[in-house]
N, C-alpha and C. Protein backbone atom coordinates (compact mmCIF):
# COMPACT_ATOMS: atom_id res chain seq x y z
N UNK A 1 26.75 8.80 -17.71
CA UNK A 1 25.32 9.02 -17.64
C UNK A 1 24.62 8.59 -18.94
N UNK A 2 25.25 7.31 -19.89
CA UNK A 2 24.56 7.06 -21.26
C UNK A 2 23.23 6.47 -21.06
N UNK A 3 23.25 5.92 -19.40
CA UNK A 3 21.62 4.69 -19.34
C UNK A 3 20.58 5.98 -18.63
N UNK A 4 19.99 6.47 -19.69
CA UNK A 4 18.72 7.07 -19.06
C UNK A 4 18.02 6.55 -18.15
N UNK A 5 17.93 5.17 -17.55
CA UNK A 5 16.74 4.82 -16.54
C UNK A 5 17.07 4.62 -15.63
N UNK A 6 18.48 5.20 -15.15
CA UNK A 6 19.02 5.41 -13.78
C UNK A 6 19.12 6.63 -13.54
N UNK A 7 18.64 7.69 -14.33
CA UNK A 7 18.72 8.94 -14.38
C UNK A 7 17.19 9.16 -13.33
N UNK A 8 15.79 9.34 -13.73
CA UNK A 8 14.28 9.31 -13.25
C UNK A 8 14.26 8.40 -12.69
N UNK A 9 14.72 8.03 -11.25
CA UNK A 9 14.09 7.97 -9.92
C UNK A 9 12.81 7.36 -9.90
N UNK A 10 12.47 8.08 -9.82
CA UNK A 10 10.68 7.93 -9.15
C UNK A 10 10.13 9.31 -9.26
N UNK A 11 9.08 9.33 -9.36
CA UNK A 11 7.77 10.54 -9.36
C UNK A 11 7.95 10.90 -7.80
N UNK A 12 7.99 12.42 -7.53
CA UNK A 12 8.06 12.37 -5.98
C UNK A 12 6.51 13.30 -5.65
N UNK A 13 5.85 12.26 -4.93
CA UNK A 13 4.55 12.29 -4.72
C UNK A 13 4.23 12.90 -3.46
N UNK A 14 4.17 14.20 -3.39
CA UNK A 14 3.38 15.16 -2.12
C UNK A 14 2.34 16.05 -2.15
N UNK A 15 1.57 16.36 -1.10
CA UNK A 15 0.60 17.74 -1.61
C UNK A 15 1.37 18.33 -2.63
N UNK A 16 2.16 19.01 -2.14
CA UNK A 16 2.39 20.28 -3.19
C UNK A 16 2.98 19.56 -4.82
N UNK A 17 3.30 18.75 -4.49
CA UNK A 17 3.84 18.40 -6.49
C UNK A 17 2.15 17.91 -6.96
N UNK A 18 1.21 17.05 -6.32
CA UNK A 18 0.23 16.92 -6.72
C UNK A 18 -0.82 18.72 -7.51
N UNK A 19 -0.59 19.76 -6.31
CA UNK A 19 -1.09 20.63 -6.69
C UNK A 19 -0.44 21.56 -7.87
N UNK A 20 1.28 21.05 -7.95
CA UNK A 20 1.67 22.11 -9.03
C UNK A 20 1.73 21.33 -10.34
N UNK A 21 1.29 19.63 -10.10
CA UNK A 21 1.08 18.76 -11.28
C UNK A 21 -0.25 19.70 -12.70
N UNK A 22 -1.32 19.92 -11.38
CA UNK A 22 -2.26 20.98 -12.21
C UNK A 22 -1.67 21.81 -12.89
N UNK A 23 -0.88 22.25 -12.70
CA UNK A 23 0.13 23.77 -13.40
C UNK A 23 0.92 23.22 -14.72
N UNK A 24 1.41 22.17 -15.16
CA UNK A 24 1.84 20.90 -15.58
C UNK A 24 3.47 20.96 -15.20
N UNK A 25 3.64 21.11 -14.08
CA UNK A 25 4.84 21.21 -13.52
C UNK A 25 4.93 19.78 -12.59
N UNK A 26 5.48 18.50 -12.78
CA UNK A 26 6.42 17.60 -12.63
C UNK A 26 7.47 17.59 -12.04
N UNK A 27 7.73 16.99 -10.66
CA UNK A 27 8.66 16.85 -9.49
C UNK A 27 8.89 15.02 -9.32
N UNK A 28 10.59 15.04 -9.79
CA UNK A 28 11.30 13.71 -9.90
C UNK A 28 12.34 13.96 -8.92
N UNK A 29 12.32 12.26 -8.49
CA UNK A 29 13.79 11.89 -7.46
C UNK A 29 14.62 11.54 -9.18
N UNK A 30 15.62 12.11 -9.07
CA UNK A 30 16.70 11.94 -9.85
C UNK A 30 18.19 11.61 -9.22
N UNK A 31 19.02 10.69 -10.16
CA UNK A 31 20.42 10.69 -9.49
C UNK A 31 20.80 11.80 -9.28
N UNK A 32 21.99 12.01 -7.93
CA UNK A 32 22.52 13.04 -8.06
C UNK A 32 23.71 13.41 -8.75
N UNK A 33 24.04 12.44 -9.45
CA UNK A 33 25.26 13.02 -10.44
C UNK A 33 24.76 13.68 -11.72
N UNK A 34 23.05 13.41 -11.89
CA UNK A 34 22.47 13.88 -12.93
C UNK A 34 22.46 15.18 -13.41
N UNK A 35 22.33 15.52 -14.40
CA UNK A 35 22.44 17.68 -15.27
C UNK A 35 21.01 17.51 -15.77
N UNK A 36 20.74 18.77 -16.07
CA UNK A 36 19.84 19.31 -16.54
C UNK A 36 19.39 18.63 -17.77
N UNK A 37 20.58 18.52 -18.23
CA UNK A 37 20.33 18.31 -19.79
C UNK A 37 20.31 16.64 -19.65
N UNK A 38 20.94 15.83 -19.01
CA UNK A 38 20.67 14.05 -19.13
C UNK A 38 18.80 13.93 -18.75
N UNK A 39 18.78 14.84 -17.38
CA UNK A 39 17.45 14.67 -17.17
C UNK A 39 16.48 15.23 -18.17
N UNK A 40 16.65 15.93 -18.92
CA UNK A 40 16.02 16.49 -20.32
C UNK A 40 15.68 15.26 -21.20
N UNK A 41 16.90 15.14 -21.44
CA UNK A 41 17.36 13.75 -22.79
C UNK A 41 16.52 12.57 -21.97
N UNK A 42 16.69 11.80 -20.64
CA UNK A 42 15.69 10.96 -20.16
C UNK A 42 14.37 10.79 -19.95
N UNK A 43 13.83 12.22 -19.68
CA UNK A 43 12.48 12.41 -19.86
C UNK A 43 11.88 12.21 -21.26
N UNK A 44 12.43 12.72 -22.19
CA UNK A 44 12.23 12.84 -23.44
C UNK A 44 12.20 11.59 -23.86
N UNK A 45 13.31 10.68 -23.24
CA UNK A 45 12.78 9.36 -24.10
C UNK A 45 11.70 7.97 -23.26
N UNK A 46 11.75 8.58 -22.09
CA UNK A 46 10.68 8.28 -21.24
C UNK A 46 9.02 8.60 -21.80
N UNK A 47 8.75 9.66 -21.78
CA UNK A 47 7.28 9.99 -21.93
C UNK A 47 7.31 10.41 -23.04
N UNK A 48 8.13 10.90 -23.88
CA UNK A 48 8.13 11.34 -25.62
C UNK A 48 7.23 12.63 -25.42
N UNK A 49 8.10 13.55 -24.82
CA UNK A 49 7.24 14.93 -24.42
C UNK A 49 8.62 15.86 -24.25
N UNK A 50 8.42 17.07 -25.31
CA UNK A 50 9.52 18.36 -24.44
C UNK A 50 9.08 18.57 -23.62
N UNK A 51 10.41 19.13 -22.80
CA UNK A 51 9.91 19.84 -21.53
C UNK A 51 9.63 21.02 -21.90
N UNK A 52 9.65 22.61 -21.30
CA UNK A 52 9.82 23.89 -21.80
C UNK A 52 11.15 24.04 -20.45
N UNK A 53 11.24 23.71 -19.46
CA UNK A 53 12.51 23.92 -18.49
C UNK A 53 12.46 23.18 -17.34
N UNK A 54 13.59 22.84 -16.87
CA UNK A 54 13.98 21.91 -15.64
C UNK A 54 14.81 22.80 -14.90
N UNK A 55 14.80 23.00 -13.43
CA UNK A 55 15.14 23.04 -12.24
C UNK A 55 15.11 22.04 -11.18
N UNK A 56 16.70 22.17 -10.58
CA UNK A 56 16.88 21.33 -10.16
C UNK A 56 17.67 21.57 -8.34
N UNK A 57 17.06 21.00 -7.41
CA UNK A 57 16.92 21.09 -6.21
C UNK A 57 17.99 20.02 -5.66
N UNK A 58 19.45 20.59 -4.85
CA UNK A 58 19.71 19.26 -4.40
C UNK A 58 19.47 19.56 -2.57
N UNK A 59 18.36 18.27 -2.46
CA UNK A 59 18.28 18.34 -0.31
C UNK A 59 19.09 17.50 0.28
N UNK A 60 19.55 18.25 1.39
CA UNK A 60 20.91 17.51 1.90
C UNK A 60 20.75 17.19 3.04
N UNK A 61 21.81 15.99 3.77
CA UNK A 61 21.50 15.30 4.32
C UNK A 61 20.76 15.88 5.38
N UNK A 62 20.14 15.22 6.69
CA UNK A 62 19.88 15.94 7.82
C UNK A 62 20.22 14.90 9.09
N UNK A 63 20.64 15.23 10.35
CA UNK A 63 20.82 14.19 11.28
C UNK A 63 19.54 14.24 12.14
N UNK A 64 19.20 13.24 12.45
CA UNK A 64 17.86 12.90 13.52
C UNK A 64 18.30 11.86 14.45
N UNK A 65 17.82 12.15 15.23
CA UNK A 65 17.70 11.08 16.75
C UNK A 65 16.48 10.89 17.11
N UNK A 66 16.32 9.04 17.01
CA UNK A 66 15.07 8.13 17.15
C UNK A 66 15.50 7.54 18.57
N UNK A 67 14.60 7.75 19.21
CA UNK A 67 14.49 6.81 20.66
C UNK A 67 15.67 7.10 20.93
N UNK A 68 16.36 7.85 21.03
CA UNK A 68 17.69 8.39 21.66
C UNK A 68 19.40 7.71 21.31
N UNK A 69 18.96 7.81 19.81
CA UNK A 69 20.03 6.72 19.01
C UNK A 69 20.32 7.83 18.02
N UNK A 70 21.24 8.54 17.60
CA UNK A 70 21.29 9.29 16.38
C UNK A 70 21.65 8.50 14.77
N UNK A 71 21.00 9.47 14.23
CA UNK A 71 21.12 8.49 12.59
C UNK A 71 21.64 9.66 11.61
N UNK A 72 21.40 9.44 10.62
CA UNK A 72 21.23 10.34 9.61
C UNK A 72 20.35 10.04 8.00
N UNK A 73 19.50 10.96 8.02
CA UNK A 73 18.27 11.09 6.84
C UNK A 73 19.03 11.59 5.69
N UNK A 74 19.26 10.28 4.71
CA UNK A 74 19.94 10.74 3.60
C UNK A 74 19.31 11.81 2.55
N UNK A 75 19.96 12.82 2.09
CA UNK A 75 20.00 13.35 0.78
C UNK A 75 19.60 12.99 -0.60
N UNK A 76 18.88 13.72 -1.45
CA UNK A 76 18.66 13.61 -2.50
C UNK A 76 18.68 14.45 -3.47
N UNK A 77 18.13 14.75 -4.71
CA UNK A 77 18.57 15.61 -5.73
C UNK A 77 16.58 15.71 -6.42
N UNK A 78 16.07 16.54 -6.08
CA UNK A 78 14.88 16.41 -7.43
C UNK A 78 14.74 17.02 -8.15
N UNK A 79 14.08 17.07 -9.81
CA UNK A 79 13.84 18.18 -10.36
C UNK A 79 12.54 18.33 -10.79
N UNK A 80 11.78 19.42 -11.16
CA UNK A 80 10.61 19.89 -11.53
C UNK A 80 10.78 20.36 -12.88
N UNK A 81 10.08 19.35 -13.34
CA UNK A 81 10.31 19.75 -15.08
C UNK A 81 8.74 20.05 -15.38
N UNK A 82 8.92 21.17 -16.50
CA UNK A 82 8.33 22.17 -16.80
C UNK A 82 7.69 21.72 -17.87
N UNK A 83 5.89 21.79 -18.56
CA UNK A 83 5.84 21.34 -19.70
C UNK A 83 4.94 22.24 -20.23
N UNK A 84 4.28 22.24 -21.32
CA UNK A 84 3.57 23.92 -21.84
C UNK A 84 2.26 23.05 -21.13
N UNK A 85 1.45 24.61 -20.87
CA UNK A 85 0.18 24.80 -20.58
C UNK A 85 -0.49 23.67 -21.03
N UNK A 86 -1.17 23.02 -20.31
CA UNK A 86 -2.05 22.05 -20.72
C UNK A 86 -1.88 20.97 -20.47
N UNK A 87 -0.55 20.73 -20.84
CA UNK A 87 0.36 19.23 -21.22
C UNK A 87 0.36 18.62 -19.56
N UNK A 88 -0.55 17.01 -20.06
CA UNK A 88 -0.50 16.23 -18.65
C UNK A 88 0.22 15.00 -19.16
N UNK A 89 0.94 14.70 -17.84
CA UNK A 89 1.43 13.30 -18.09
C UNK A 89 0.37 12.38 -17.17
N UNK A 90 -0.23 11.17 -18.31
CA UNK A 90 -1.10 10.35 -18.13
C UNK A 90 -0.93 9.47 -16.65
N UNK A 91 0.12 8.93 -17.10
CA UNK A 91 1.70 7.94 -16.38
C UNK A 91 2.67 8.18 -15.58
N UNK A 92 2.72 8.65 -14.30
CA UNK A 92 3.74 8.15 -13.49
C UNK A 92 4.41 7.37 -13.83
């Protein structure tokens, strides 16, 4: 896990991360082999901002059937990193 920019995913963009963005609480698709602490160390050298804490969510797979064909809706890992009162990130 030495290359931080396979660590942060993408910004994961829904009502609710938009509304807890106000809070300055931040919700990322992250690898799932990723820790707490790489995603710490990547953010950090990403936006040049502490966090104050990261939690981390892994959603697992689910099976669905389209037009009567079954598939499966892959899995992911996100986390919601935590930053003090106030603190906005400008930048997605």
């Amino acid at each position: 896990m030495n290359n931080f920019f396979n660590i942060l995913i993408r910004p994961h963009i829904t009502e609710k991360a938009t509304v807890s963005a106000e809070k300055s609480v931040y919700v990322f698709v992250v690898n799932p082999k990723s820790t707490k602490n790489s995603i710490e160390k990547a953010f950090m050298e990403k936006y040049k901002i502490s966090p104050t804490k990261i939690t981390t969510v892994t959603i697992p797979a689910k099976q669905v059937v389209v037009r009567n064909k079954a598939g499966k809706k892959s899995g992911y890992k996100k986390a919601y990193v935590y930053l003090k009162r106030g603190t906005k990130l400008e930048t997605l």
